[in-house]
PDB file of N, CA and C in Angstrom:
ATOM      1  N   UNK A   1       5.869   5.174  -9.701  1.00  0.00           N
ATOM      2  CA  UNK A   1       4.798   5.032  -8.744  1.00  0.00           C
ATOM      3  C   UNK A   1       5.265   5.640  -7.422  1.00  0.00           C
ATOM      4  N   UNK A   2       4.335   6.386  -7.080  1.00  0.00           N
ATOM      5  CA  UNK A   2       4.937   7.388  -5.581  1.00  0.00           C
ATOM      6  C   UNK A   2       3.592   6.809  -4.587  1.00  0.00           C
ATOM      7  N   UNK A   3       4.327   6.447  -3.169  1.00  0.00           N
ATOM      8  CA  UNK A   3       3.653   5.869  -2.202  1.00  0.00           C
ATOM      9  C   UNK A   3       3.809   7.345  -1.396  1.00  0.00           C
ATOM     10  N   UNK A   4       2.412   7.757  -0.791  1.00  0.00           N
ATOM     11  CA  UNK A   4       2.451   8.788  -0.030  1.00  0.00           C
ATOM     12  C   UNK A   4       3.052   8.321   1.326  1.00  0.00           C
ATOM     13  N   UNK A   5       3.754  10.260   1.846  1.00  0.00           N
ATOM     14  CA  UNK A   5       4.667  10.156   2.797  1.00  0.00           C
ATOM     15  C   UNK A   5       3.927   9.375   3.890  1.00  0.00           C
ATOM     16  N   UNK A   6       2.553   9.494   4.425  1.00  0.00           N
ATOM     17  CA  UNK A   6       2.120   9.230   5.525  1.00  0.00           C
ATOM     18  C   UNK A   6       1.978   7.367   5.680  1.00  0.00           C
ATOM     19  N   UNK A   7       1.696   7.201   4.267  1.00  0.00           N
ATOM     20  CA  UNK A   7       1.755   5.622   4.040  1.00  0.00           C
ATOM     21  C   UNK A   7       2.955   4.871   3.962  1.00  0.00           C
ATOM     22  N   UNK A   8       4.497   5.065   4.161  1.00  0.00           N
ATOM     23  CA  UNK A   8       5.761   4.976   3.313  1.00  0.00           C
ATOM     24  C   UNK A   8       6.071   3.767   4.361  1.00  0.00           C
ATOM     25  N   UNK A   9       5.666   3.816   5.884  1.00  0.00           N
ATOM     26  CA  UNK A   9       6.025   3.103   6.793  1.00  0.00           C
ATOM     27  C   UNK A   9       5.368   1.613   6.402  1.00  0.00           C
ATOM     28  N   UNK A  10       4.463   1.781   5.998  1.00  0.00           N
ATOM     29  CA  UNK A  10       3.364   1.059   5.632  1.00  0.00           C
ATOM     30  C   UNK A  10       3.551   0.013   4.395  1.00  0.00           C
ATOM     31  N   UNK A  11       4.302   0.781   3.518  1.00  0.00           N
ATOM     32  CA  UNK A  11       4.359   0.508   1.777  1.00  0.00           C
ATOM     33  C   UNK A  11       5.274   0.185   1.188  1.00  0.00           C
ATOM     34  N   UNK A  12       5.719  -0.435   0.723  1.00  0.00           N
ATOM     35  CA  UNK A  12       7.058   0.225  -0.522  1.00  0.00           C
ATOM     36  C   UNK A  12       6.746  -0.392  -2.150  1.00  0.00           C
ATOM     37  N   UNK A  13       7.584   0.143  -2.949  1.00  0.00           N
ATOM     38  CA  UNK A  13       7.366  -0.157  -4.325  1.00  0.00           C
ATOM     39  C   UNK A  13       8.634  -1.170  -4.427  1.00  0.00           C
ATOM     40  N   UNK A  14       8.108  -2.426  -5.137  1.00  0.00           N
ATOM     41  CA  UNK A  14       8.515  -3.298  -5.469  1.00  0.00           C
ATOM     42  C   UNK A  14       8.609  -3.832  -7.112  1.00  0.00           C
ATOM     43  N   UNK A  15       9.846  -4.235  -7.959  1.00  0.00           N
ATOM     44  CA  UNK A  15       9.722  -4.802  -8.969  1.00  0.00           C
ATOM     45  C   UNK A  15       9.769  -6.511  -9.121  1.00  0.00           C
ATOM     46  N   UNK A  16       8.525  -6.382 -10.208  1.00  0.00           N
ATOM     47  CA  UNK A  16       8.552  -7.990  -9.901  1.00  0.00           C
ATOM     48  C   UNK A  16       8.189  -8.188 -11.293  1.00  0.00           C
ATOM     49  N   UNK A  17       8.782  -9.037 -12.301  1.00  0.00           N
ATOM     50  CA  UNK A  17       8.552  -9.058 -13.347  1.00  0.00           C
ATOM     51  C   UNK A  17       8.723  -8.296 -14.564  1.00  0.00           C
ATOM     52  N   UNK A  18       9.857  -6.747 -14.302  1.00  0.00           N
ATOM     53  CA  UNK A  18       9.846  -5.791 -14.534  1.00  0.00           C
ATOM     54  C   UNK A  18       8.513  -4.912 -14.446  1.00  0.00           C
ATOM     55  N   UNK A  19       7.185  -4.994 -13.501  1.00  0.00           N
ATOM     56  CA  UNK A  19       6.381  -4.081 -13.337  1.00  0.00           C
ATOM     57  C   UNK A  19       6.413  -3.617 -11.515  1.00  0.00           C
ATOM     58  N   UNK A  20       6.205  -2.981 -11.769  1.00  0.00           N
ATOM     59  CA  UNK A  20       6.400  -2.012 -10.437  1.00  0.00           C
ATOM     60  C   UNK A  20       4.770  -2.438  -9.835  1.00  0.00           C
ATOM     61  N   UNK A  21       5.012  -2.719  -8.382  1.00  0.00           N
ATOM     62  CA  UNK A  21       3.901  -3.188  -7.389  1.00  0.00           C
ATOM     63  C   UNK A  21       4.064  -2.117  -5.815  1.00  0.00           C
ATOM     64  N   UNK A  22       3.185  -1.640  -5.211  1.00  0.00           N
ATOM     65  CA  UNK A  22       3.320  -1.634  -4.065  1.00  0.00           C
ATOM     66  C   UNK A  22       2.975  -3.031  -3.092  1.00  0.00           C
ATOM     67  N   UNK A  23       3.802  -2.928  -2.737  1.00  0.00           N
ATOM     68  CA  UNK A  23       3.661  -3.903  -1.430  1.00  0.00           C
ATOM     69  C   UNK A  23       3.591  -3.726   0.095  1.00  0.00           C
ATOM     70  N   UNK A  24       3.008  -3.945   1.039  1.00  0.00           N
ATOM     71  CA  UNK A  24       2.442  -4.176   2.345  1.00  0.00           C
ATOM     72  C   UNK A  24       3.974  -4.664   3.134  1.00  0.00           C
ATOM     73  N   UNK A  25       4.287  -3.719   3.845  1.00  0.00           N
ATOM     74  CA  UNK A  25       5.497  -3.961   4.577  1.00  0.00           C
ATOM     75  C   UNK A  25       5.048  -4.860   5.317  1.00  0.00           C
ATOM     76  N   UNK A  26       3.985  -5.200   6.012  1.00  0.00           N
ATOM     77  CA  UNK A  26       3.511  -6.182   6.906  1.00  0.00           C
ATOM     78  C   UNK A  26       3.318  -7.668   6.664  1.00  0.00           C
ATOM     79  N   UNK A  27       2.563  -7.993   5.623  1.00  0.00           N
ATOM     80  CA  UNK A  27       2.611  -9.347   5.211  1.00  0.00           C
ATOM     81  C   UNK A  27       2.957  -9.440   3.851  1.00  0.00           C
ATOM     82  N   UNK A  28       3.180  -8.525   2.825  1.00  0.00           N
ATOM     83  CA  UNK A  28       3.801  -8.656   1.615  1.00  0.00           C
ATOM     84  C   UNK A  28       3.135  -9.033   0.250  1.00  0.00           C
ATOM     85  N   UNK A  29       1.371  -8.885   0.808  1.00  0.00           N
ATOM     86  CA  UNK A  29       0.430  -8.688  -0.477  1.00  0.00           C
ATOM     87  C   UNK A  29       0.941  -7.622  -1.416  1.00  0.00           C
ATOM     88  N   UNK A  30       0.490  -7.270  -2.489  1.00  0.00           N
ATOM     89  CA  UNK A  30       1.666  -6.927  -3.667  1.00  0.00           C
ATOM     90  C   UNK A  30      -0.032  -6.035  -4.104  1.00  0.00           C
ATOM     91  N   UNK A  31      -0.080  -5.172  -4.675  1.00  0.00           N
ATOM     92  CA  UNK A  31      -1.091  -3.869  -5.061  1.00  0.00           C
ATOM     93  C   UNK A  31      -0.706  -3.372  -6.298  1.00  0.00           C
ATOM     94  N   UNK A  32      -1.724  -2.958  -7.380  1.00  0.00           N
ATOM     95  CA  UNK A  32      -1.412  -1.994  -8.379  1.00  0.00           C
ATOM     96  C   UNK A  32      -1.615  -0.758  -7.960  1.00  0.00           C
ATOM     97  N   UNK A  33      -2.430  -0.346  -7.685  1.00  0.00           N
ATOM     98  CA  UNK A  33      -2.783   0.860  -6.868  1.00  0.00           C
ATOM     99  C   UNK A  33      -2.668   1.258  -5.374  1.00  0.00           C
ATOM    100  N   UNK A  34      -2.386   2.259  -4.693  1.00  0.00           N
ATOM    101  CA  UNK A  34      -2.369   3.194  -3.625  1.00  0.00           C
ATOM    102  C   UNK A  34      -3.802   2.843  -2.744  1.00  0.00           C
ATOM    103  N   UNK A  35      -4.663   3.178  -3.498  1.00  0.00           N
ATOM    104  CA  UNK A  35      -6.132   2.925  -3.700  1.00  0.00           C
ATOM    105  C   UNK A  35      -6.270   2.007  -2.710  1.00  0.00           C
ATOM    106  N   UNK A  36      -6.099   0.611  -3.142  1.00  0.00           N
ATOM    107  CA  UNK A  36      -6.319  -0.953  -3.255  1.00  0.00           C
ATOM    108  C   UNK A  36      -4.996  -1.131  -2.243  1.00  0.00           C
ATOM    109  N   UNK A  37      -4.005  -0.815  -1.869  1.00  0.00           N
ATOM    110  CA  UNK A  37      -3.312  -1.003  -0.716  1.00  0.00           C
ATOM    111  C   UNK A  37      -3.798   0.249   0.736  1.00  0.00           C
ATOM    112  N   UNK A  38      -4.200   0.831   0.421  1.00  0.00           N
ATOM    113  CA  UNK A  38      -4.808   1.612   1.479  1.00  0.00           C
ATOM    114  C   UNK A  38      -6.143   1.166   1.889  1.00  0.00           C
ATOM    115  N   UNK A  39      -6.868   0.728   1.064  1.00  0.00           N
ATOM    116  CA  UNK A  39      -8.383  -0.469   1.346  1.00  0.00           C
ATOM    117  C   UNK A  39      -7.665  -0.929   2.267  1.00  0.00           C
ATOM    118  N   UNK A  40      -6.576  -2.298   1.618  1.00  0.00           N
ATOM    119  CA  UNK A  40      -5.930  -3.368   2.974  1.00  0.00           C
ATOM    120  C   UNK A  40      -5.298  -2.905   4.010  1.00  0.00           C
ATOM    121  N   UNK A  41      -4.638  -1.935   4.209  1.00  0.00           N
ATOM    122  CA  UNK A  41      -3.981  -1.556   5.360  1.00  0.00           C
ATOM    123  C   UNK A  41      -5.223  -1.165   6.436  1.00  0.00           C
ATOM    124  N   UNK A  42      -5.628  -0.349   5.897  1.00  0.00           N
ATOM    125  CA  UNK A  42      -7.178  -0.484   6.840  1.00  0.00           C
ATOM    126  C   UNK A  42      -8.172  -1.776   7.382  1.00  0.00           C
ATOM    127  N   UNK A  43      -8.538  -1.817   6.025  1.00  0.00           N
ATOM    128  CA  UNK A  43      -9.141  -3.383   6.808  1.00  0.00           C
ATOM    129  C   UNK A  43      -8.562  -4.653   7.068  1.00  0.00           C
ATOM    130  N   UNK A  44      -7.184  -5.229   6.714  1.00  0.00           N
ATOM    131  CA  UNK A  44      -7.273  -6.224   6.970  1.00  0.00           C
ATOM    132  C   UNK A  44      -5.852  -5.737   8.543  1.00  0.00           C
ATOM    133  N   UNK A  45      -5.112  -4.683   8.567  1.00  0.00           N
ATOM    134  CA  UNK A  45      -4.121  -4.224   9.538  1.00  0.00           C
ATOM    135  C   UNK A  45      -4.998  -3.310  10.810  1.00  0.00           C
ATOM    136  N   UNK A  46      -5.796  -2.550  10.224  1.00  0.00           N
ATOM    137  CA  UNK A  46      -6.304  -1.433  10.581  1.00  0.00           C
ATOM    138  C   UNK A  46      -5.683   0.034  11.007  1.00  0.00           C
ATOM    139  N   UNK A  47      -5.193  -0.274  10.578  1.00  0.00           N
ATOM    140  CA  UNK A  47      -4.248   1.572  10.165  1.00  0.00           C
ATOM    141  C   UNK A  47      -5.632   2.386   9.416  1.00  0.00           C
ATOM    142  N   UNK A  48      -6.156   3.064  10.643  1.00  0.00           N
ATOM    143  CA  UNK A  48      -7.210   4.557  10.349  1.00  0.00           C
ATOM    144  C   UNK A  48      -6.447   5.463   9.192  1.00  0.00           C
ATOM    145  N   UNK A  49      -5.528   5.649   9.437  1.00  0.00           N
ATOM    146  CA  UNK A  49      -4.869   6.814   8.718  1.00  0.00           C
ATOM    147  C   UNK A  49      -4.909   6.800   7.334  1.00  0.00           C
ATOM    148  N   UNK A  50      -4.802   5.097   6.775  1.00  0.00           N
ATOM    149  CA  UNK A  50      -4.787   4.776   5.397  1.00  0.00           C
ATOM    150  C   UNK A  50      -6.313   5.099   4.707  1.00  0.00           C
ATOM    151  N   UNK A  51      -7.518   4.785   5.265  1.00  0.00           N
ATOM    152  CA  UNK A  51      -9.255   5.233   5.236  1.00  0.00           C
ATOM    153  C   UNK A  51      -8.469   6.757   3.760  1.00  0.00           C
ATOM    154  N   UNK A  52      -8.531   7.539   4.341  1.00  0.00           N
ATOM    155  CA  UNK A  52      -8.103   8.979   3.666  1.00  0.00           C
ATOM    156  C   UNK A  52      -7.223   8.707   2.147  1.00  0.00           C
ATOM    157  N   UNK A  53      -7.351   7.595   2.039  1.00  0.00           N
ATOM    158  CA  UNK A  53      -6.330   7.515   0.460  1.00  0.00           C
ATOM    159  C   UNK A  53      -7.361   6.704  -0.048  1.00  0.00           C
ATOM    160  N   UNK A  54      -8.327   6.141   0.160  1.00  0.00           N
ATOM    161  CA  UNK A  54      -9.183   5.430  -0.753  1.00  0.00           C
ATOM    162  C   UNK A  54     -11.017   5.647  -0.831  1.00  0.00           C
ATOM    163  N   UNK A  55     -11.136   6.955   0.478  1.00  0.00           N
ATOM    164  CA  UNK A  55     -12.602   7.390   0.367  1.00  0.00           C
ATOM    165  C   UNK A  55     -12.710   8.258  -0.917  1.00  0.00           C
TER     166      UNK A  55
END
């Protein structure tokens, strides 16, 4: 699973259970998708920049 460069500050990939999660450097909600962590970084952080990975 590759977290884009612009999101990396934002993101990291985490194993938990042996399955691979992105997770929210900020509060540590856990994501299957890029998608679905770029939704939250936007709306619930508001990082504009993330909008562009899930329109």
């Amino acid at each position: 699973m590759e977290i884009p460069k612009e999101l990396s500050a934002y993101l990291q990939v985490v194993q938990e259970g042996g399955v691979e999660h992105i997770a929210c450097r900020r509060c540590g909600k856990k994501f299957f998708s890029v998608k679905d962590a770029a939704r939250h970084l936007a709306s619930i952080h508001g990082i504009r920049l993330a909008a562009q990975f899930y329109s």
